[in-house]
Structure formats: C-alpha cells, structure tokens
Protein backbone atom coordinates (compact mmCIF):
# COMPACT_ATOMS: atom_id res chain seq x y z
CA UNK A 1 0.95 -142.36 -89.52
CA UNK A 2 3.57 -144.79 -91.27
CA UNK A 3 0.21 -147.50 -91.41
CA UNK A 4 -1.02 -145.05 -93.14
CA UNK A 5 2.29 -143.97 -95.84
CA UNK A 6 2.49 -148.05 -96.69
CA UNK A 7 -1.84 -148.58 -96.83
CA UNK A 8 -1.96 -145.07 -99.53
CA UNK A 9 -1.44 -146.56 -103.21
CA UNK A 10 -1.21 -143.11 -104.48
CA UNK A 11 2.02 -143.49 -102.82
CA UNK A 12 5.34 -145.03 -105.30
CA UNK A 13 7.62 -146.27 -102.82
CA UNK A 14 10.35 -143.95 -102.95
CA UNK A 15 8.28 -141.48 -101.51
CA UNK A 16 6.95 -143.46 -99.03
CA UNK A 17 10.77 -144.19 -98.04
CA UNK A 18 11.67 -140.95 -98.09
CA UNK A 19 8.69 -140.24 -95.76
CA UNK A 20 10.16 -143.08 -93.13
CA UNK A 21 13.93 -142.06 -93.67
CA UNK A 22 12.29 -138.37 -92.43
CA UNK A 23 10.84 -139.73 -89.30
CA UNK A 24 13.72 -141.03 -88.86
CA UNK A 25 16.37 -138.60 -88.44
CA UNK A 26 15.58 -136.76 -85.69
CA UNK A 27 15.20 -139.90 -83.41
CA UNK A 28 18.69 -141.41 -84.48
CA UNK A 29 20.87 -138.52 -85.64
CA UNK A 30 22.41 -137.81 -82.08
CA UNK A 31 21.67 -141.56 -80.57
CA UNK A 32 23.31 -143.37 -83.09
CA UNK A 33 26.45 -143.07 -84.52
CA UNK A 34 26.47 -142.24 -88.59
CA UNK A 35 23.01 -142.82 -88.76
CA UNK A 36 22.03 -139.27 -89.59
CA UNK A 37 24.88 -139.31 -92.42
CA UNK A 38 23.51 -142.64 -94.06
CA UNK A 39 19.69 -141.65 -93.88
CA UNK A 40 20.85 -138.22 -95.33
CA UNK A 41 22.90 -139.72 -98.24
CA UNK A 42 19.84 -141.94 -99.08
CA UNK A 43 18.23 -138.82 -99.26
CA UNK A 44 20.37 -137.00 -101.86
CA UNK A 45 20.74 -140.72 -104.11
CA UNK A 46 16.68 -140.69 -104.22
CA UNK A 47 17.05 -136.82 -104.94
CA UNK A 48 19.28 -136.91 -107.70
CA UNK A 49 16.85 -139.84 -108.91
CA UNK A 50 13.69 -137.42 -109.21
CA UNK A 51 15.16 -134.09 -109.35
CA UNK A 52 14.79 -132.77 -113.15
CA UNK A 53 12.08 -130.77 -114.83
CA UNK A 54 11.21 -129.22 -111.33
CA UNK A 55 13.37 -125.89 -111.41
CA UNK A 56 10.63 -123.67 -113.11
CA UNK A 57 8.13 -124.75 -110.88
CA UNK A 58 10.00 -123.49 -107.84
CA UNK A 59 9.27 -119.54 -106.66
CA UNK A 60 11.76 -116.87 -106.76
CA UNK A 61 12.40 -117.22 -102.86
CA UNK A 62 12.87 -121.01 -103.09
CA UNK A 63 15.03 -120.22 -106.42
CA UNK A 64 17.16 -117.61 -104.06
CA UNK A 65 17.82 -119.98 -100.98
CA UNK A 66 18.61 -122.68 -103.54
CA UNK A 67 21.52 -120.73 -105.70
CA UNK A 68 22.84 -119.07 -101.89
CA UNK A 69 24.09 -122.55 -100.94
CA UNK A 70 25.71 -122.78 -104.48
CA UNK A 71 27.61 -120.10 -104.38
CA UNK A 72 28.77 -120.01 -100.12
CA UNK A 73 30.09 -123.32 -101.25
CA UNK A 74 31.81 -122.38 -104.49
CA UNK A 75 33.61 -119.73 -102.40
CA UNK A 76 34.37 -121.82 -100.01
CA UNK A 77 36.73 -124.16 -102.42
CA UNK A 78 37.68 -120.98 -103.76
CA UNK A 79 39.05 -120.04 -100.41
CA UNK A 80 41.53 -123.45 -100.15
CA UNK A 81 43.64 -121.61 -102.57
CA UNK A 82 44.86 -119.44 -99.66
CA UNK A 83 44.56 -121.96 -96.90
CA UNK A 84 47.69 -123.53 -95.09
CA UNK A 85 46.24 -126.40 -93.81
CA UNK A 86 44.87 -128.34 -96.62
CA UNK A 87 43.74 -131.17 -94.78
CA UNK A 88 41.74 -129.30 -92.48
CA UNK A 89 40.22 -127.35 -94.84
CA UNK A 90 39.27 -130.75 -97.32
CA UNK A 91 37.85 -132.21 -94.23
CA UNK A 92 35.32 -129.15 -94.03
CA UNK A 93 35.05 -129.04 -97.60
CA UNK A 94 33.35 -132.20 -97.09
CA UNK A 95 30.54 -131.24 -94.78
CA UNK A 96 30.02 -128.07 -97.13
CA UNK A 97 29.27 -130.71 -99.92
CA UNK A 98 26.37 -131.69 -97.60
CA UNK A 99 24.78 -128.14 -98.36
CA UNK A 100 24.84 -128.77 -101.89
CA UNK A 101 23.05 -132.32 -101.57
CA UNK A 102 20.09 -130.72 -100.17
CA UNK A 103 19.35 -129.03 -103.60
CA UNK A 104 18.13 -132.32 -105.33
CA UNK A 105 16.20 -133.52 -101.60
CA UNK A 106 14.64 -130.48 -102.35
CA UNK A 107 13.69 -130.98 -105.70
CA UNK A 108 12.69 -134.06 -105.52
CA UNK A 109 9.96 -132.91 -102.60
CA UNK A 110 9.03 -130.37 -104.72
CA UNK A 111 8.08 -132.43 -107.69
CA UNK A 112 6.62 -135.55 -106.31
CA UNK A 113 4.77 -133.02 -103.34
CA UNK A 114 5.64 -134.85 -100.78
CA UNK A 115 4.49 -133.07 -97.74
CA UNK A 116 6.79 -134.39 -94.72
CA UNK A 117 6.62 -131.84 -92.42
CA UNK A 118 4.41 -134.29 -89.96
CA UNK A 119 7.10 -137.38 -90.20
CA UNK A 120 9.35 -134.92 -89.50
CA UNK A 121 7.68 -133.79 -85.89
CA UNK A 122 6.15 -137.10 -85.48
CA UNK A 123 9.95 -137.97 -85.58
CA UNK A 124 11.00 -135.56 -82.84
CA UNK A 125 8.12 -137.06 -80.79
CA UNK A 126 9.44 -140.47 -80.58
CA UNK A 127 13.47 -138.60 -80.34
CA UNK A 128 12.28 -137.18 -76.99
CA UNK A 129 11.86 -140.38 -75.19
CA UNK A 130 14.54 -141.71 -77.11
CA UNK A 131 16.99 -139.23 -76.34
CA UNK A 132 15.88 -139.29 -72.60
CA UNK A 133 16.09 -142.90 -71.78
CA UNK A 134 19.38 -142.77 -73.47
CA UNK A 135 20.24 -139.70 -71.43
CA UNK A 136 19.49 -141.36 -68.36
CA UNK A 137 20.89 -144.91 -69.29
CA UNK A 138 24.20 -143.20 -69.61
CA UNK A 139 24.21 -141.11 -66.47
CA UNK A 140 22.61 -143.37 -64.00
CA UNK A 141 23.83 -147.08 -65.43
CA UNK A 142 26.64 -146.46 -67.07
CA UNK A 143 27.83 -143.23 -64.07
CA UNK A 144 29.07 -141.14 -66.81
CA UNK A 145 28.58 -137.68 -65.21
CA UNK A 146 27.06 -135.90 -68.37
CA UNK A 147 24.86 -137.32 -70.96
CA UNK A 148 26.75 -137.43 -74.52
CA UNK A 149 24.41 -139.72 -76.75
CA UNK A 150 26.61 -140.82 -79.70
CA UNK A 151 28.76 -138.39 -80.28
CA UNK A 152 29.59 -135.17 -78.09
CA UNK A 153 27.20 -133.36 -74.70
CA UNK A 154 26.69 -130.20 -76.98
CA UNK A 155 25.29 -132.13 -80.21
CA UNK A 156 22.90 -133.98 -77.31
CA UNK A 157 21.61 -131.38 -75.78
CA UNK A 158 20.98 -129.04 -78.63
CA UNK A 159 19.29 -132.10 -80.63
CA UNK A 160 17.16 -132.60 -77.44
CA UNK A 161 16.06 -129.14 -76.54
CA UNK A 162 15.37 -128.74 -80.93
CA UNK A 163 13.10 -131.87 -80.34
CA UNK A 164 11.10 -130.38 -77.80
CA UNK A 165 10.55 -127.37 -79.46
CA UNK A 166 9.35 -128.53 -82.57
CA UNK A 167 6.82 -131.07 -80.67
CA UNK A 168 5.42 -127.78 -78.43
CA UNK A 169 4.72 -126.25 -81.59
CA UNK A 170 2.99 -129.43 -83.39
CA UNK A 171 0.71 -129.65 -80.31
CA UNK A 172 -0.17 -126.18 -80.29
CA UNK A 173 -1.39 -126.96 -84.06
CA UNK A 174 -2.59 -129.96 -83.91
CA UNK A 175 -3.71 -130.89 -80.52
CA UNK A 176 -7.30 -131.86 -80.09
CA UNK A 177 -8.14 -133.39 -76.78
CA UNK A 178 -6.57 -133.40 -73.44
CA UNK A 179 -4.19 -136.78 -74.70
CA UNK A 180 -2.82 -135.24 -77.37
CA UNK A 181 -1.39 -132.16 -74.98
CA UNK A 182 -0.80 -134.44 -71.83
CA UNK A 183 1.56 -136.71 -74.25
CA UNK A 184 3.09 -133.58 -75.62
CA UNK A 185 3.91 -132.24 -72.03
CA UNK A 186 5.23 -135.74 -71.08
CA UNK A 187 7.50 -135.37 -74.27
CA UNK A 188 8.70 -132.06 -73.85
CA UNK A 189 9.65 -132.67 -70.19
CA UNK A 190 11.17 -135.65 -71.60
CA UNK A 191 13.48 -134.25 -73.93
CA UNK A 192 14.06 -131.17 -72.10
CA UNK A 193 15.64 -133.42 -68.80
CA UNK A 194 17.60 -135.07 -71.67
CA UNK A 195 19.27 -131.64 -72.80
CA UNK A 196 19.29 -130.91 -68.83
CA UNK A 197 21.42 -133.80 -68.49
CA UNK A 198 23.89 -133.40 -71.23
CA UNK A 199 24.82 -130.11 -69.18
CA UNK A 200 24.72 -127.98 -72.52
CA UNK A 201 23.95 -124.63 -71.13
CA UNK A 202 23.36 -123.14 -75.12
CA UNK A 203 20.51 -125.69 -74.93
CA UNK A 204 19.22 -124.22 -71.90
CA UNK A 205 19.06 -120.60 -72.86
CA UNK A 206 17.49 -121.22 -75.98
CA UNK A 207 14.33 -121.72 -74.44
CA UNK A 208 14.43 -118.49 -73.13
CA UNK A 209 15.33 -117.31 -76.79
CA UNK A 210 12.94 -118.96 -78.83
CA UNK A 211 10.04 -117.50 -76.17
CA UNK A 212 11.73 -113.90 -76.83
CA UNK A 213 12.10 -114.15 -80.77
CA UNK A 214 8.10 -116.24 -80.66
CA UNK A 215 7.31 -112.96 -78.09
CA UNK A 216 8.07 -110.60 -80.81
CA UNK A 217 6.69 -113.01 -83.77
CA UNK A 218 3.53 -112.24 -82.17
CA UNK A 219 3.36 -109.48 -80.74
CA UNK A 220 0.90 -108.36 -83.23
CA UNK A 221 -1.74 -111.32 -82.42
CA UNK A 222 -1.06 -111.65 -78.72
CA UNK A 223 -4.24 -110.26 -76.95
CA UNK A 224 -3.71 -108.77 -73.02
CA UNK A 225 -5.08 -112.50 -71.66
CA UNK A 226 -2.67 -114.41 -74.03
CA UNK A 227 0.58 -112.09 -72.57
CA UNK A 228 -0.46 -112.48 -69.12
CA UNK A 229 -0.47 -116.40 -69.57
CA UNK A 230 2.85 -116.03 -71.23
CA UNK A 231 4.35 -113.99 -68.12
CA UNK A 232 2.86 -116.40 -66.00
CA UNK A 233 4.26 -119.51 -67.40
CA UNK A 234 7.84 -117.25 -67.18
CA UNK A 235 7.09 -116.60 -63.23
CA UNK A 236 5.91 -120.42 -62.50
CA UNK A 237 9.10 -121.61 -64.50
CA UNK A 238 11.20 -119.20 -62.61
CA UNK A 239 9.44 -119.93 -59.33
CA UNK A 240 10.14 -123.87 -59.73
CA UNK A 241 13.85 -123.25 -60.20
CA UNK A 242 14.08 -121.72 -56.98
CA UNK A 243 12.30 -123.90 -54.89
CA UNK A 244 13.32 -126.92 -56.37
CA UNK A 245 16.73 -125.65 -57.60
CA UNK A 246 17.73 -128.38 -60.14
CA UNK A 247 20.94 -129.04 -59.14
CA UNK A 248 22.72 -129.46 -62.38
CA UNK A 249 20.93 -126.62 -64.23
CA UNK A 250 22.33 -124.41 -61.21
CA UNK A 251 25.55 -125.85 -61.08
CA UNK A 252 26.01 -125.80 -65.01
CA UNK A 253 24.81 -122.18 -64.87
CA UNK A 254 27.18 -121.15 -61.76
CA UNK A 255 30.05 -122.95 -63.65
CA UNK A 256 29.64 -120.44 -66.61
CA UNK A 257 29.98 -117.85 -64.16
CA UNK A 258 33.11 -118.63 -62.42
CA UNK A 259 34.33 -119.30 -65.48
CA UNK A 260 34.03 -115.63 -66.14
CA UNK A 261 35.55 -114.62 -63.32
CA UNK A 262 38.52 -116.60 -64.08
CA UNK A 263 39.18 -115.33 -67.31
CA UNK A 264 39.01 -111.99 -65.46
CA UNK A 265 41.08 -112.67 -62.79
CA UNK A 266 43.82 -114.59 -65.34
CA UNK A 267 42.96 -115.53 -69.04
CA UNK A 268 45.91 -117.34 -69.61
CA UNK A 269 44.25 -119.92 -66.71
CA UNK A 270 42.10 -122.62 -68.67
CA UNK A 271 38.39 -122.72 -68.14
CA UNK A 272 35.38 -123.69 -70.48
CA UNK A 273 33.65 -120.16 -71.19
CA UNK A 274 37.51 -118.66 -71.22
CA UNK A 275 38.96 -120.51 -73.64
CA UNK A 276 36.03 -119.27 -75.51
CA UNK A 277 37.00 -115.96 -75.30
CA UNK A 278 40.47 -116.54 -76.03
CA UNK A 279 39.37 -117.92 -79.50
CA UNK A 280 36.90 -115.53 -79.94
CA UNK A 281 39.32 -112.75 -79.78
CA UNK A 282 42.35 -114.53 -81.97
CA UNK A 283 39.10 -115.00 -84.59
CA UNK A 284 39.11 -111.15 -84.13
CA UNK A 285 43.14 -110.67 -84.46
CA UNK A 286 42.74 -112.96 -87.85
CA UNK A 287 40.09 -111.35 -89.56
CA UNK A 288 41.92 -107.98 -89.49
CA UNK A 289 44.83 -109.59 -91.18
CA UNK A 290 42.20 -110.60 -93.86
CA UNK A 291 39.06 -108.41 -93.56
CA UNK A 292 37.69 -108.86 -96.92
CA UNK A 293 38.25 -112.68 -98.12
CA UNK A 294 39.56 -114.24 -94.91
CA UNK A 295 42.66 -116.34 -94.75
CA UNK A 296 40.99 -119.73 -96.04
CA UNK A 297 38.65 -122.32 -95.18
CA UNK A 298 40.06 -124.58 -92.41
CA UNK A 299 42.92 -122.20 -91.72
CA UNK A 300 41.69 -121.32 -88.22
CA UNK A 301 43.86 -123.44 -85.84
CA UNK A 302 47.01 -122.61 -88.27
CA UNK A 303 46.27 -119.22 -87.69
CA UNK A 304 45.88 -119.27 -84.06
CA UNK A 305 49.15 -120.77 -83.50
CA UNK A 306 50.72 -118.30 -85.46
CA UNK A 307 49.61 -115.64 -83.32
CA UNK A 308 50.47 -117.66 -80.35
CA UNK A 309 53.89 -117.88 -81.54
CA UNK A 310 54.11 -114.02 -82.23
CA UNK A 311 52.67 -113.60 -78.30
CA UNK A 312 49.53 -111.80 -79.81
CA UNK A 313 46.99 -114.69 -78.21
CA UNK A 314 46.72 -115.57 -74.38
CA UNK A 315 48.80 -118.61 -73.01
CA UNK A 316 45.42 -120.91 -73.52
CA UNK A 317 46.90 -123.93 -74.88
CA UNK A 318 43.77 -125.42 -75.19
CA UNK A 319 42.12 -122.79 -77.13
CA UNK A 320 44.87 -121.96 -79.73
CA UNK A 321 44.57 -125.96 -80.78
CA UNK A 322 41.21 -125.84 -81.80
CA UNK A 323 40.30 -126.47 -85.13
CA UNK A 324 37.39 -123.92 -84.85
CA UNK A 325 36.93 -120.95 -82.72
CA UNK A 326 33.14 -122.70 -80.77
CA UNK A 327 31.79 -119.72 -82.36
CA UNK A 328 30.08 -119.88 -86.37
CA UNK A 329 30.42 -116.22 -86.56
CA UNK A 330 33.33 -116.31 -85.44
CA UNK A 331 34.95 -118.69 -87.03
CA UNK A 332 33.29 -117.53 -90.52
CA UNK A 333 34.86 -114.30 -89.99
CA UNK A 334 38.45 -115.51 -89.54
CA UNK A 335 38.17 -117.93 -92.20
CA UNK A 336 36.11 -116.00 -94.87
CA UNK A 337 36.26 -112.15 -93.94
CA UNK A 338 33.36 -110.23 -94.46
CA UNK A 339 32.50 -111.93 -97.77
CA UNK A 340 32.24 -114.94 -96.30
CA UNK A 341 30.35 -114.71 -93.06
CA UNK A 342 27.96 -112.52 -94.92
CA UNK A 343 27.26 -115.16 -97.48
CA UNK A 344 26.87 -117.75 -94.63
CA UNK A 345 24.16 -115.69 -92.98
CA UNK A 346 22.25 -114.49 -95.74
CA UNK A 347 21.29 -118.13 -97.35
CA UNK A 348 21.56 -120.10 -94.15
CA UNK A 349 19.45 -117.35 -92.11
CA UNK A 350 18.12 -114.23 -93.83
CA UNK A 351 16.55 -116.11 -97.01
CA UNK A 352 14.86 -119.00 -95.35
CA UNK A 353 13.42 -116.55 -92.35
CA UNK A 354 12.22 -114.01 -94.81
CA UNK A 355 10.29 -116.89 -96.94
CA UNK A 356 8.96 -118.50 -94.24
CA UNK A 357 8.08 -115.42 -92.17
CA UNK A 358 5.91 -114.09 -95.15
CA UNK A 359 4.34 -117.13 -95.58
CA UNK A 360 3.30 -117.38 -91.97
CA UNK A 361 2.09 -113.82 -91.95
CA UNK A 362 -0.11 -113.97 -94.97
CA UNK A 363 -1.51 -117.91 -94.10
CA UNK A 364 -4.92 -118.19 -92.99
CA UNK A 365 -4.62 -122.13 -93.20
CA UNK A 366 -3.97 -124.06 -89.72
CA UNK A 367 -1.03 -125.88 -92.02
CA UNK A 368 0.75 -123.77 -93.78
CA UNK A 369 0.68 -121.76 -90.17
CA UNK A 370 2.95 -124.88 -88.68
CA UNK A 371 4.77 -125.27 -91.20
CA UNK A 372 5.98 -122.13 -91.85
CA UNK A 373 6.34 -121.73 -87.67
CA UNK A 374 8.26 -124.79 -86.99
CA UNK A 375 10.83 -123.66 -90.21
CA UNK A 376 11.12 -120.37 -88.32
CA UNK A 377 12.11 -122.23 -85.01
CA UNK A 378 14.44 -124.21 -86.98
CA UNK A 379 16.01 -121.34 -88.55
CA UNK A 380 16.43 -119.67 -85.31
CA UNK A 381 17.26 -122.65 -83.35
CA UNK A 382 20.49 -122.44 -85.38
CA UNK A 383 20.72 -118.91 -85.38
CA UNK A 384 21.07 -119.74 -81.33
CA UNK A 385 23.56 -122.87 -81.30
CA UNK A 386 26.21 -120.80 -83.39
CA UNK A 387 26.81 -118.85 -80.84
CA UNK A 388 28.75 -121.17 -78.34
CA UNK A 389 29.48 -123.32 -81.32
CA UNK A 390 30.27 -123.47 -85.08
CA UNK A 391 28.25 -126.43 -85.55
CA UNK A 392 28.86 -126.47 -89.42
CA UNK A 393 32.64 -128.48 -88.33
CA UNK A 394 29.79 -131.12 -86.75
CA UNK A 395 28.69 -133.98 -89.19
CA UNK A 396 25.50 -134.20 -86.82
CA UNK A 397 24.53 -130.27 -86.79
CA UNK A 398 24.99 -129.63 -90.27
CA UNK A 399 22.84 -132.68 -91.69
CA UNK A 400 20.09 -131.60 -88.85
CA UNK A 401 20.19 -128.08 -90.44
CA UNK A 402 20.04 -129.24 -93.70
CA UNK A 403 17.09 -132.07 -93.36
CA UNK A 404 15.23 -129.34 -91.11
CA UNK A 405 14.91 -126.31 -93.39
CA UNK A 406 13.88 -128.47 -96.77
CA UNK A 407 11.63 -130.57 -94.72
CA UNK A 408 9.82 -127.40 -93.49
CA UNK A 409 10.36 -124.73 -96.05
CA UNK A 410 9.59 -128.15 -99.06
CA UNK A 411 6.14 -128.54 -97.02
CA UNK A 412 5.29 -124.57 -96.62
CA UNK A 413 5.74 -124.40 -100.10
CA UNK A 414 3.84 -127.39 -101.30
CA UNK A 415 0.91 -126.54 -98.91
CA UNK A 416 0.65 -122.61 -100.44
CA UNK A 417 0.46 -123.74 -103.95
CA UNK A 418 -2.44 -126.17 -102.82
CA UNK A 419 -4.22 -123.37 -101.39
CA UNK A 420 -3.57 -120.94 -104.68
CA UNK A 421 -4.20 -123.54 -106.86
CA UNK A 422 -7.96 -124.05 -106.57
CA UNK A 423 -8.04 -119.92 -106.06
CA UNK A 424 -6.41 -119.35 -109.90
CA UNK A 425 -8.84 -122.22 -111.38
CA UNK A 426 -11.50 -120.76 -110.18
CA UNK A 427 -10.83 -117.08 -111.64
C-alpha cells in the first residue's frame, strides 16, 4: 500500500505524508512514548497549510460536528473563570486545544480528497503484532506482571482491543481469499492477548459491547442463518473460557468482583472498582452544588477534597486525590454541569453517530459501507472507554479519538460525493 502512495504521481507529497503519518498512529501511539502527539501535531501544521477555500464544500452534518468542537472548547476556557485550581485546569485546557486542531486535519482531507481510511486500518494491522510482542516482551522478559506499553495498562489495552476491532471489520470488507481472513484472525488474536495482558477489564467487555450495539446495527439485515452463527460464535467463545479458563481474564474479572464486595462490606477500605465509586459519587455531591455550569474545568480534585474535609466523601484517600473522577461522564458533570456534559456528548457522540449511521444505512457501495462502519465502532469504542475512564485527561486517548473520527468520517464523506458526483452529471 505505501509502494503504492510513493509510485502514484497524482500524489504531491504532503498528502502522501499525511497518508504514512496515518498508518502510523495507531501502531506507535500506545508503544511509544509522544509519538502519537508529534505525528498528530504534523498533522494540524500540514492542516493549517491546506485548509482554506474548503468550508463551503463541506455538508451541513460535517459543518455541525465541526462548529460542536468550537464551541465545547470555548466553554471550556470559559469555565477557568470559576475554577480553583488553575493549573489543573490549563493543563486540560491543553488537550482540549487538541479538539480544535482536528478542524484544519479535516479540512485539509476534505480539499485535497485524501481518502485514508485504509492507512488507517492497514495501521491497526501492523499495531496488533506490535502491541502484542510488546505486550509479551514486557510480561515475560522484563516480569512486569501487567502489560503497560508506553504509558499506562488502561491506554494499552483499550488501544489494543480498538485495533482489533477495526481490523475484524476491514476483513469482513475487504477479505477475498482464505489469507486475507487467516492473517486477520492471527491479528485479532494478536491484539486481543495484548489487551488480555494489560489486565484492562473495560477492554474486555467491550467486545461484548460492540457485538450488542453491531447486534442491533443490524438487526434489520441479519437473516435467521446469520443470527444463529452470531449465537454460536457467543456459545464457542463462552465455551472456551470455561474449559480453558484464561487465568488472567478470570482473575481480572473475579478481582472486579471482590472489589465490590469490599466497597460493600466497608467503602472507606481502598480497592480498584471502590475507589471508583467513591469518585463517582463525590462527582455526584459536586454537580448538585453546580447543576447548571459546573464548578470549572480542572476543579475536580479541589472539589473532592473539599468535601472530604466537610466529611461528605468516604475516607478513600486515594480516590479524593484524583485529578479526575475515572469516569468522562462523570467527571464532565462535576466540572461542567449539565451544559457541559451535554455539549461533550452531543459533538463527540451524537453528531458523528448520526452522520455516519445515515450514511451507512443509505450506502449501497462496499466502501462507503466500511467506512462509515469502522467510524461507528470508533465512535462507540469511546462511548465504551468513558465509562471506567475519562480518557479526555489522557494525551494518548484524546489524539486516538481525534485522528479516528476525521480519518473515518473525512473518508465517508469523500467516498459519498464520488458516488453523487457522476449521479448529478449525468441528470
């Protein structure tokens, strides 16, 4: 694929660099440190490079999703005006600033039509293998007893399982002999023993939640023999964890359980799914001191201590030091009230689901079909990870986010006014 970028003259080479700096990403983003950051700030300087004269060319959907990030971030600076602790809040403030560099990436895709929704899951391909020899280099070498890549088990794991998905889907669309699906199942069990060994159990269950939300996707299409394969492949999967019982998917999974029960028995005692809870419920106690604005961006460990200090939050020491509550819904809710959170879900989520689900629905073209699907998984994928975490505190997460919905949603769009095109010509 790359022979082929560097052999087509049609090509200038900034688009053929932004075409490598796409396949990229998802193989270095969570196995080496900054990279992600650096290949998505070469991103925004070609951007802002080839982003004019493209706005009016741009759909009223793409327009929408576009403006959304705008003003969530606009907001969100307007919100350090009741924040205590500035220099949390200026350290998210800079992350946020990553939502507004993907509005020239965008642009510039737009306008010079580069499609690079392939790179991008030719990318994930090669991150699979990456991401498990790394995986395994670090737990069997190195003795470390989870798998972290460069920067944390959760960013790992949920990088890993993300990987996989997207190459189950690019098989599914473009898979032509028995190689092409035998590689992909050697990838996908590739990258999902890499999330298996990070211990991430959000990475874990999404499978089960991107089959449910695919499951209802197509519920429409799926014929009786397609849903009996479907339960099937549920029963074998559920079958093989029995009988083999995977020891660290078990013990990761029993872990979240006791957990529970010790945040029953005593939630002032410090486990990994209690402390959860603990912040979970100050983010509750904090929003209904601010229900409507929130109490500021970066405000959410200043916050919990307060109500530590009143003897309004459990005696989780752990939990009421965290800089966000593990939760984006959460943690958007404390921090920005109802205005806030609803402006977080409406242009990260509803706007780029509702675009790329009608696209999907009405395509009758095999491309447009992937590309529109594997946006969909993205958009859910991170739909999913905010539940344990608010990955938009995470360098990694939020870059991934922003590279994966303009790589997808760019493509979809690029590929549906090639199909129209010929259509209006014609009449």
């Amino acid at each position: 694929m790359l022979k082929r970028v560097f052999s087509d003259t049609r090509s200038d080479w900034q688009s053929k660099l932004c075409l490598i700096l796409v396949f990229l990403f998802p193989v270095l983003v969570a196995t080496m440190r900054d990279a992600g950051s650096v290949i998505y700030a070469m991103l925004v300087l070609l951007g802002l490079s080839h982003c004019k004269g493209v706005w009016g060319q741009l759909n009223t959907p793409e327009k929408r999703f576009l403006i959304g990030f705008v003003v969530f971030f606009f907001f969100s600076m307007l919100s350090l005006f009741m924040t205590e602790d500035m220099h949390e809040g200026l350290k998210r403030s800079e992350r946020y600033l990553r939502l507004l560099g993907l509005i020239p990436i965008y642009l510039m895709l737009r306008k010079k039509k580069i499609s690079s929704a392939k790179f991008y899951l030719a990318g994930a391909f090669l991150a699979t293998f990456v991401m498990f020899f790394q995986a395994v280099y670090e737990v069997e070498v190195l003795k470390s007893p989870i798998a972290s890549g460069a920067y944390h088990k959760i960013i790992f794991g949920n990088q890993a399982i993300l990987a996989t998905a997207f190459v189950v889907c690019g098989v599914l669309f473009f898979g032509k002999n028995k190689t092409h699906y035998m590689m992909a199942i050697i990838a996908a069990m590739a990258g999902g023993y890499a999330s298996l060994l990070s211990g991430t159990r959000t990475s874990w269950l999404f499978i089960l939640f991107i089959l449910t939300c695919l499951a209802g996707l197509y519920r429409k299409k799926i014929n009786r023999r397609i849903w009996t394969y479907f339960m099937s492949g549920i029963l074998v999967t559920m079958v093989i964890i029995i009988v083999f019982k995977p020891e660290r998917l078990l013990n990761g999974l029993e872990a979240g359980w006791n957990d529970l029960k010790t945040f029953q028995e005593n939630p002032d005692k410090h486990s990994s799914l209690g402390a959860r809870l603990v912040m979970w419920r100050n983010s509750i106690l904090i929003f209904k001191a601010s229900p409507i604005f929130g109490t500021g961006m970066g405000d959410f460990k200043h916050d919990s201590l307060v109500l530590f200090e009143k003897g309004l939050s459990y005696k989780n020491d752990f939990a009421v030091r965290q800089a966000n509550a593990h939760n984006l819904y959460f943690q958007l809710l404390a921090e920005g009230g109802l205005i806030g959170l609803s402006l977080m879900v409406t242009t990260f989520f509803i706007f780029p689901f509702i675009y790329l689900k009608d696209l999907w629905q009405s395509a009758e073209d095999r491309l447009l079909r992937c590309d529109a699907l594997c946006g969909l998984i993205g958009v859910l994928a991170f739909v999913w990870f905010g539940v344990s975490e608010s990955w938009v505190n995470r360098n990694p997460m939020i870059t991934t986010y922003c590279v994966t919905i303009l790589v997808f949603m760019s493509s979809a769009a690029i590929r549906s006014g090639e199909i129209t095109a010929p259509q209006v010509s014609s009449q």
